[in-house]
Protein backbone atom coordinates (compact mmCIF):
# COMPACT_ATOMS: atom_id res chain seq x y z
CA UNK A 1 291.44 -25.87 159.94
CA UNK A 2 290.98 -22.86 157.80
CA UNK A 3 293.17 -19.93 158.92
CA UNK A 4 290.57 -17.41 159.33
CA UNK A 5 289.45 -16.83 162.90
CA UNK A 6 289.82 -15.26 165.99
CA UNK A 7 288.61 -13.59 168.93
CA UNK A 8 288.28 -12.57 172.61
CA UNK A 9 286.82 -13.55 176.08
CA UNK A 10 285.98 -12.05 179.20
CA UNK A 11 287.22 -12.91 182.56
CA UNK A 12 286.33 -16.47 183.91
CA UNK A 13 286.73 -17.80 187.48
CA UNK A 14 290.03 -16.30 189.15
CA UNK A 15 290.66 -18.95 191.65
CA UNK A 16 294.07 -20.32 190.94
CA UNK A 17 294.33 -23.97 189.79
CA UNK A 18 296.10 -26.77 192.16
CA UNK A 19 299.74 -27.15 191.58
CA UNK A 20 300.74 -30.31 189.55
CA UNK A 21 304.03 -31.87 189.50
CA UNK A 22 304.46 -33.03 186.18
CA UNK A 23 308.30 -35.19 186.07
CA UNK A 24 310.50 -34.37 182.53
CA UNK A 25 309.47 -37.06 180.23
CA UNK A 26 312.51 -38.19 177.67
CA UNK A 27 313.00 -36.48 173.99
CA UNK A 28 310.11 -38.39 172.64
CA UNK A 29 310.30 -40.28 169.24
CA UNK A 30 309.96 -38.67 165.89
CA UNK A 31 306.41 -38.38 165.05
CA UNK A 32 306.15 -40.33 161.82
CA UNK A 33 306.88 -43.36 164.03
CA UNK A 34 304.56 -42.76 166.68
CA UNK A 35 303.25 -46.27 167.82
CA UNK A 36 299.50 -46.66 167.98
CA UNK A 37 297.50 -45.97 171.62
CA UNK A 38 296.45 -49.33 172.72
CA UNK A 39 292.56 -50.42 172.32
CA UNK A 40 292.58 -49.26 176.60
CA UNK A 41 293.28 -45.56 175.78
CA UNK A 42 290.45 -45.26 174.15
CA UNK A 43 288.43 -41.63 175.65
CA UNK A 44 286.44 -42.90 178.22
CA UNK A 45 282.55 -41.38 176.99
CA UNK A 46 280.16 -41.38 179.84
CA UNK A 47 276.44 -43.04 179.34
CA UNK A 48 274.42 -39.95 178.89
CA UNK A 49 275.33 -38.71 175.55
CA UNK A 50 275.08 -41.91 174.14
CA UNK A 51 271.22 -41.82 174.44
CA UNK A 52 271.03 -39.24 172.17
CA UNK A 53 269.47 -40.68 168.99
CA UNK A 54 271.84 -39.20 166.22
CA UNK A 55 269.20 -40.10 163.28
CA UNK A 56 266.66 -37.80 165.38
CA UNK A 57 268.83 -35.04 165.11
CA UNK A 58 269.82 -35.11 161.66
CA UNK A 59 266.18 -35.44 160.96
CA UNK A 60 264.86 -32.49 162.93
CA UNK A 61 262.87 -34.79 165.01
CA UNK A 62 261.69 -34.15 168.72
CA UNK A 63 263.06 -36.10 170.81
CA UNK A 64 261.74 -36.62 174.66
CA UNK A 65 263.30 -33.56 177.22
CA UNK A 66 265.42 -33.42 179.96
CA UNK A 67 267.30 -30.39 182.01
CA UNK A 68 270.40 -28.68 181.82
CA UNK A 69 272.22 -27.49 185.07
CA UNK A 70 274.21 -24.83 183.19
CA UNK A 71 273.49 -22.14 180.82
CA UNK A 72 276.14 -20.94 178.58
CA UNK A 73 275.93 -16.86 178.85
CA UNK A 74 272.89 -15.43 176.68
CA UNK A 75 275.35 -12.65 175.19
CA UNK A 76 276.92 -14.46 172.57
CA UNK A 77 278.41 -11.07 171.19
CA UNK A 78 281.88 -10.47 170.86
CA UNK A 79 283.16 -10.00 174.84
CA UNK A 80 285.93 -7.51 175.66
CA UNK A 81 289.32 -8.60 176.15
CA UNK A 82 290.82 -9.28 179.53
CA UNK A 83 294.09 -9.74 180.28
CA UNK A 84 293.95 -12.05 183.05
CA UNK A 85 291.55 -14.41 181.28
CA UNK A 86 293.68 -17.53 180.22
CA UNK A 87 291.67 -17.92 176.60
CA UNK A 88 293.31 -14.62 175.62
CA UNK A 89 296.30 -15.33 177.40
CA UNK A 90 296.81 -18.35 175.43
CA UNK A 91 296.33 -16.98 171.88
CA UNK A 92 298.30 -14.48 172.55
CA UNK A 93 301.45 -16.88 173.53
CA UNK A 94 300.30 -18.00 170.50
CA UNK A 95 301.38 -14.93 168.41
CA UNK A 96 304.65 -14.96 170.09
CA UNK A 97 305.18 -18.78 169.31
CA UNK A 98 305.20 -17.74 165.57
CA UNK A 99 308.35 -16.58 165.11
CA UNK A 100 309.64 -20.16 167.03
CA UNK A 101 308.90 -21.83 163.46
CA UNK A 102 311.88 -20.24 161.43
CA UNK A 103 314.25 -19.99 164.31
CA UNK A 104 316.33 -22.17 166.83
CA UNK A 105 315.10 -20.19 169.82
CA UNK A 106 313.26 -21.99 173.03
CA UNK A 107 310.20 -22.72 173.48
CA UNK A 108 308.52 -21.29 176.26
CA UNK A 109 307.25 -24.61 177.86
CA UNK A 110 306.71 -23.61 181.34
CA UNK A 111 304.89 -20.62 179.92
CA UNK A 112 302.39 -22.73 177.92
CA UNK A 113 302.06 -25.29 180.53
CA UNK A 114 300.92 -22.78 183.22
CA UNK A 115 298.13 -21.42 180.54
CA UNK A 116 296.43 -24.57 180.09
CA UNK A 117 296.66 -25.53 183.57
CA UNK A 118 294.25 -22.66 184.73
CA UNK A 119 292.40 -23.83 181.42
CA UNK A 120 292.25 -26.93 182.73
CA UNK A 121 291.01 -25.63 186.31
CA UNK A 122 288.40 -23.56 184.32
CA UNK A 123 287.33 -26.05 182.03
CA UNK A 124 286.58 -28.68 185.10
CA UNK A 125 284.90 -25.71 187.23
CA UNK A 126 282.23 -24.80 184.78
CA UNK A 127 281.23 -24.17 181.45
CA UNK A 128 281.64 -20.27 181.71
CA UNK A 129 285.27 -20.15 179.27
CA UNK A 130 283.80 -22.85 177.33
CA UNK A 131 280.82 -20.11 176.35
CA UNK A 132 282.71 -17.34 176.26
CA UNK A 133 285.58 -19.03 173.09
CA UNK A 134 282.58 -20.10 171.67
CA UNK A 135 280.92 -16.90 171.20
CA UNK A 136 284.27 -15.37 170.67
CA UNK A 137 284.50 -13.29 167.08
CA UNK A 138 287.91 -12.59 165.71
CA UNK A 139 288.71 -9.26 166.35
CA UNK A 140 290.82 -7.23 163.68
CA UNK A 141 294.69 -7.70 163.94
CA UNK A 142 295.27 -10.80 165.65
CA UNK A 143 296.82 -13.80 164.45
CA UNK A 144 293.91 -16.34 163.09
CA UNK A 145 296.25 -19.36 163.27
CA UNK A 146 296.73 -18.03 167.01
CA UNK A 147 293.13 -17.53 167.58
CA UNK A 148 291.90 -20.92 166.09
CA UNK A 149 294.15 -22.56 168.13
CA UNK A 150 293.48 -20.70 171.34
CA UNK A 151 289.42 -21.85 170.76
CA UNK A 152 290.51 -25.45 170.32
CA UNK A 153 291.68 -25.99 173.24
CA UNK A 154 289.43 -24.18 175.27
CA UNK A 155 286.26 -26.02 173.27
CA UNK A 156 288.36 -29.06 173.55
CA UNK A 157 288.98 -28.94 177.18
CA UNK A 158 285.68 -28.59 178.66
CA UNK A 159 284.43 -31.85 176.22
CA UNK A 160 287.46 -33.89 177.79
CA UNK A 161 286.41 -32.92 181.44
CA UNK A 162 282.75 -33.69 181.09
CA UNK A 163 283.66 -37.20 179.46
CA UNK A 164 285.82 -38.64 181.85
CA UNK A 165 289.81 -37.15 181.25
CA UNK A 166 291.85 -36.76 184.55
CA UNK A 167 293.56 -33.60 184.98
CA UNK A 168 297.36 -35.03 183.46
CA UNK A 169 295.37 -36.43 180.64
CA UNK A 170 293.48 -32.73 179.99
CA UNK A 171 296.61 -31.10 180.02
CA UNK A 172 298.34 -33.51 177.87
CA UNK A 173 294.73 -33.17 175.64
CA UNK A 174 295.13 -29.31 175.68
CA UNK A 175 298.85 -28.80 174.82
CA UNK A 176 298.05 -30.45 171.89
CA UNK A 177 295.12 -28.47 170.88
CA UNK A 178 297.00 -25.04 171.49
CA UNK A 179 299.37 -26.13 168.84
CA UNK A 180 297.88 -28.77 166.37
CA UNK A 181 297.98 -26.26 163.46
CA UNK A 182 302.03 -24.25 164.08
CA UNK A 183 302.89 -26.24 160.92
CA UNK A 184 300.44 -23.99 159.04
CA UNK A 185 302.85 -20.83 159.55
CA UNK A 186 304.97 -22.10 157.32
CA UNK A 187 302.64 -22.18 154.58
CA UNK A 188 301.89 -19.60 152.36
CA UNK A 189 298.27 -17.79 152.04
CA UNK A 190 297.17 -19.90 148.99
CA UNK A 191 298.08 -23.32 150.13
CA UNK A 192 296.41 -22.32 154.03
CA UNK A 193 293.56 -21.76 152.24
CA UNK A 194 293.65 -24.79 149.78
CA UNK A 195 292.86 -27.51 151.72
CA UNK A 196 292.93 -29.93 149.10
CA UNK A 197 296.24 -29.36 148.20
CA UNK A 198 299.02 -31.07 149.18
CA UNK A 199 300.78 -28.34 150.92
CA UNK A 200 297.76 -27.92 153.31
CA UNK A 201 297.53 -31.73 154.25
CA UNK A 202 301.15 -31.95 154.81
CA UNK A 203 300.48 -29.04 157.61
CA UNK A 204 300.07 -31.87 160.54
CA UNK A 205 303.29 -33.36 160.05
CA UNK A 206 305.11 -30.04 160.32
CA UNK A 207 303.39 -29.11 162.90
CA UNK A 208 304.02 -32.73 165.09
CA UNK A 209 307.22 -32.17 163.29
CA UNK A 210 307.81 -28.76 165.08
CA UNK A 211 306.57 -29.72 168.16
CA UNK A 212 308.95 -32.64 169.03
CA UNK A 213 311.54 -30.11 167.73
CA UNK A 214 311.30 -28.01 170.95
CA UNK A 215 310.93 -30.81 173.18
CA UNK A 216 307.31 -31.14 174.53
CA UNK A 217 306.52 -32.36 177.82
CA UNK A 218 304.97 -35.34 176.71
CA UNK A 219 305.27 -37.76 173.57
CA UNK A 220 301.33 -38.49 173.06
CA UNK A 221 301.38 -34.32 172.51
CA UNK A 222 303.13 -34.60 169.12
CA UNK A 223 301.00 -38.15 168.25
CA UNK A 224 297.81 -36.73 168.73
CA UNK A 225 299.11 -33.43 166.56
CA UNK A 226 300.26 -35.36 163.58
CA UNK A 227 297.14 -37.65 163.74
CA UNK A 228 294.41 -34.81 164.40
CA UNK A 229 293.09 -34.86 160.41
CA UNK A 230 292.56 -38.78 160.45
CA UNK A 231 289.18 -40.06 160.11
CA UNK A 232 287.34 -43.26 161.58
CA UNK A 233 287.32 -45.03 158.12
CA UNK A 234 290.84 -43.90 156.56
CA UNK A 235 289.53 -41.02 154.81
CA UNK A 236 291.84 -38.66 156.58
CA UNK A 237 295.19 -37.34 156.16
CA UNK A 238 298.37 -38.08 156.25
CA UNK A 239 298.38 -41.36 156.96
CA UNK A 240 294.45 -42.84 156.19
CA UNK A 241 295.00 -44.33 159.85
CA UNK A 242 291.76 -46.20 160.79
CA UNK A 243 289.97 -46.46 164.35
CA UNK A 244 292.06 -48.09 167.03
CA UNK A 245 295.68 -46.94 164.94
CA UNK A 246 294.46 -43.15 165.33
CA UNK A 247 295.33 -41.55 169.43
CA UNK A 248 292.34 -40.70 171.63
CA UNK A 249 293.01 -37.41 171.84
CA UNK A 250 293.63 -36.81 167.97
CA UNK A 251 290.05 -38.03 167.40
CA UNK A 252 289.02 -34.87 170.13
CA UNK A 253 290.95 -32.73 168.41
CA UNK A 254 289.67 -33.37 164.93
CA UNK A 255 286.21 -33.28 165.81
CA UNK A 256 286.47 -29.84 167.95
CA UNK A 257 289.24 -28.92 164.93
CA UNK A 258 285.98 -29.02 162.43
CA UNK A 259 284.01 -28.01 164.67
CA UNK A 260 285.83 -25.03 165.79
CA UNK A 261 286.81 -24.21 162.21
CA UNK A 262 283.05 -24.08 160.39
CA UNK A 263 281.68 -21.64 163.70
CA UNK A 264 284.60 -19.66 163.95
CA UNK A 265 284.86 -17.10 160.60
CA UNK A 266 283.74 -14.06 161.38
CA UNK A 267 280.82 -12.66 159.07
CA UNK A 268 280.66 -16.26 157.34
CA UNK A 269 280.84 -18.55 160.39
CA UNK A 270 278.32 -21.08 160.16
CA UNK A 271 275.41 -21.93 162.76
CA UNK A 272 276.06 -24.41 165.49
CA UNK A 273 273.12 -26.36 164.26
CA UNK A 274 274.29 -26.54 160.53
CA UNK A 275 277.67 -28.05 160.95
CA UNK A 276 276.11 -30.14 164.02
CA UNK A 277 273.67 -31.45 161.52
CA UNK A 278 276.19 -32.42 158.79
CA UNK A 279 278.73 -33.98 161.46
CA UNK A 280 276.11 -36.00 162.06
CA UNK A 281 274.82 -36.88 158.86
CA UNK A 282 277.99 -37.69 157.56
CA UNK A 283 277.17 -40.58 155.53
CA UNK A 284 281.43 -41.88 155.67
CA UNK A 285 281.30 -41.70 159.39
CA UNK A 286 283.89 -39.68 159.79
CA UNK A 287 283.98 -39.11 163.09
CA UNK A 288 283.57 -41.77 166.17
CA UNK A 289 279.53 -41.38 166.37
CA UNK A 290 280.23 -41.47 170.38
CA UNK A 291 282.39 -38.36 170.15
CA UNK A 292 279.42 -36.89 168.08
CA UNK A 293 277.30 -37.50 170.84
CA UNK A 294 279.65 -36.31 173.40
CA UNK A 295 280.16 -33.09 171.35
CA UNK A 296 276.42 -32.71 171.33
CA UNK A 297 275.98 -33.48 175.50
CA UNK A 298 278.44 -30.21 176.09
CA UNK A 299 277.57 -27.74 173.11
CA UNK A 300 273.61 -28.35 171.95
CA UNK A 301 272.18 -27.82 168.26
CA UNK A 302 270.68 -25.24 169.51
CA UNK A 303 272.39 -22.94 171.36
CA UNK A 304 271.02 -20.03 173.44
CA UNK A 305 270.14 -17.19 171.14
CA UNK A 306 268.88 -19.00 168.00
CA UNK A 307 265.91 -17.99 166.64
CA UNK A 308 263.89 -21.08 165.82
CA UNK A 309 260.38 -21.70 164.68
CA UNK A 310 257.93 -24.43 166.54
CA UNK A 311 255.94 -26.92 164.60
CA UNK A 312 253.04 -24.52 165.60
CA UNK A 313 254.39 -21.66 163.33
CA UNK A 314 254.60 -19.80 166.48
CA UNK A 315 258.41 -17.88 166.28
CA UNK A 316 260.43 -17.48 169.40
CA UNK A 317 264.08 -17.36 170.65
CA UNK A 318 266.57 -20.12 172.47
CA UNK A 319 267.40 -18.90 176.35
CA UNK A 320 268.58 -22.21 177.74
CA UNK A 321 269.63 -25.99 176.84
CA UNK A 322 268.72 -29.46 177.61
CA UNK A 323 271.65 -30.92 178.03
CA UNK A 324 270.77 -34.64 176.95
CA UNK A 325 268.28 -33.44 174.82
CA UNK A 326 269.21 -30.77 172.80
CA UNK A 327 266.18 -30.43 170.61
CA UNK A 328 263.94 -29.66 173.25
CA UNK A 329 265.44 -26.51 174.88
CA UNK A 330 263.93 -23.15 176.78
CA UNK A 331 262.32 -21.12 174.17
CA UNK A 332 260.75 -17.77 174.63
CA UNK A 333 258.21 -16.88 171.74
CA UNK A 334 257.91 -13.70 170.24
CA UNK A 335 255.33 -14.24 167.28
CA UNK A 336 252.31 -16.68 166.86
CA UNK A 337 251.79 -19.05 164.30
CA UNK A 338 250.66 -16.21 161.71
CA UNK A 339 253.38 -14.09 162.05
CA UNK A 340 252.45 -11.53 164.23
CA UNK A 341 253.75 -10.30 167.31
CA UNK A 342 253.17 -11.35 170.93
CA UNK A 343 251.95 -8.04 173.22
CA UNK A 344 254.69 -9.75 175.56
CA UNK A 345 257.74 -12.60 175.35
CA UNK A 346 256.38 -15.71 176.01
CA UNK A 347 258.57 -18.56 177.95
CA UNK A 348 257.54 -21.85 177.22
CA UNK A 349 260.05 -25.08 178.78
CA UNK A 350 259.17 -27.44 175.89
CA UNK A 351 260.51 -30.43 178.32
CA UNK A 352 257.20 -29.78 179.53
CA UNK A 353 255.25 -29.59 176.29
CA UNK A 354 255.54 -32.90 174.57
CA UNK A 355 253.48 -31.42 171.71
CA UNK A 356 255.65 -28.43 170.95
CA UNK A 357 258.48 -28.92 169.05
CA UNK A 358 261.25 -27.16 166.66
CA UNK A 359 261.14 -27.72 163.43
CA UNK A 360 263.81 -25.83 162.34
CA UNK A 361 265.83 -22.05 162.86
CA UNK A 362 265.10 -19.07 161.35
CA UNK A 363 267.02 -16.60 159.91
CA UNK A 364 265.66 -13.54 162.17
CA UNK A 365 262.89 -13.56 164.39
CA UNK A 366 259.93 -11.28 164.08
């Protein structure tokens, strides 16, 4: 994760989440000895997104269409900050958790675990928070390490709900997120920005490290930390753990981790549909191709608000997703195929146009 973003989000549903009982679990084992999750762990990935053909979407080509029950918001603008909304609420535990790193104070579990229950509760209601920590820009003095974190989990949590993750697992999913990267505090500037250099890839062993230091509420939480950088083939770090040997969740979490990283900095963050496209043509596999497809089932490579071009020439403007199909989304047009502007916004569905297709974004629309 690069150390460079974060942001804000406004208020999502305020219903309050069903209480959980959740029983102390032991001091769990030190993390370098972590045993393996068992081949019956594995994330449960429902049928849909595995339809997706990942070769047509690293090719650009048009796959056939189907609908999307719901839109993420069409501002994807910075959103004000609200105090009750638990995204913000969460990265700014965050912030206070800093300090935790060089000190033998507490930390504030039962504070943490009532955040990302109500993320939880959000996450499984809708995709509303999801959006909004999506869009979310990092706003000037926060904490990036904070802020990266915060989006994580959020982004994290709404892919776990939609592919199968009861509620304990979520929870055990999200803790995780909102504190895969605390090891990176102790780093300085240079080596959090070096990630080649040893410093940096020794960051998810202090932070699994510093995490079964204060005593988490669950051992898997400091597994799936110090395993969140491994990669499907051994590439990964620190251990070059393969498939089955790497946790569930840490495979989530390194997946939204890249994710989260290459659309999240500021004036440089890159398009959904760029880093989409190299995740998935990743030519060492890096990444469990049914996670990839999961990924692309909740987020889309195109999101609403891209400005894309049809194989017409015509030029128009994303307003809503096809969830199973994300190449074939809502469009409205705002210039035909020679350039020039419509007198009015066209809308074309183009799960209803099987010979309209995108060939590609643009970098403004006309």
């Amino acid at each position: 994760m690069s150390d460079v973003a974060r942001g804000a989000a406004s208020k999502p549903r305020s219903d309050p989440p069903p209480e959980k009982s959740r029983a102390a679990a032991p001091a769990p084992p030190p993390p370098a000895e972590a045993a393996p999750p068992s081949e019956d762990t594995e994330l449960r990935v429902p049928a849909r997104p595995a339809r997706l053909n990942l070769r047509a979407l690293a090719t650009m080509a048009p796959p056939a269409a189907a609908e999307r029950d719901e839109q993420p918001p069409a501002d994807r603008r910075a959103l004000d900050v609200d105090a009750d909304n638990p995204f913000v609420l969460l990265e700014r535990l965050l912030e206070r958790v800093r300090p935790l790193v060089k000190t033998d104070d507490p930390f504030p579990w039962d504070e943490l675990t009532s955040i990302v229950d109500r993320l939880v509760s959000a996450s499984t209601a809708s995709a509303e928070l999801f959006w909004l920590a999506h869009a979310a820009m990092p706003p000037a003095g926060g904490d990036p390490i904070a802020f990266h974190q915060a989006r994580v989990a959020t982004l994290a949590l709404r892919i776990g709900a939609n592919h199968g993750l009861e509620p304990a697992q979520l929870a055990e999913l999200g803790t995780a997120a909102a504190l895969l990267d605390v090891g990176l505090w102790l780093l300085d500037g240079a080596a959090r920005r070096d990630m080649q250099s040893p410093e940096y890839r020794s960051h998810p062993r202090l932070s699994a490290e510093l995490v079964h230091r204060w005593g988490p509420p669950s051992d898997v939480v400091v597994q799936a930390i110090l395993q969140h950088h491994e990669l499907e083939h051994g590439q990964g770090f620190p251990r070059a753990l393969q498939r089955q040997a790497i946790h569930p969740y840490a495979k989530v979490l390194g997946l939204v981790d890249r994710y989260a990283t290459l659309t999240g900095l500021g004036r440089t963050r890159a398009r959904p549909h760029e880093v989409i496209r190299d995740i998935v043509r990743s030519k060492n596999e890096e990444f469990s191709p049914a996670l990839v497809k999961a990924l692309l089932f909740e987020i889309s490579i195109f999101p609403p608000g891209t400005p894309i071009r049809l194989n017409t020439g015509e030029i128009g403007r994303v307003t809503g997703v096809n969830r199973n199909h994300p190449l074939r989304p809502r469009v409205e047009l705002v210039a035909d195929g020679k350039g020039q502007a419509l007198p009015a916004p066209r809308g074309v569905d183009l799960s209803e146009t099987p010979f309209l297709y995108i060939t590609g974004p643009v970098t403004e629309s006309r």
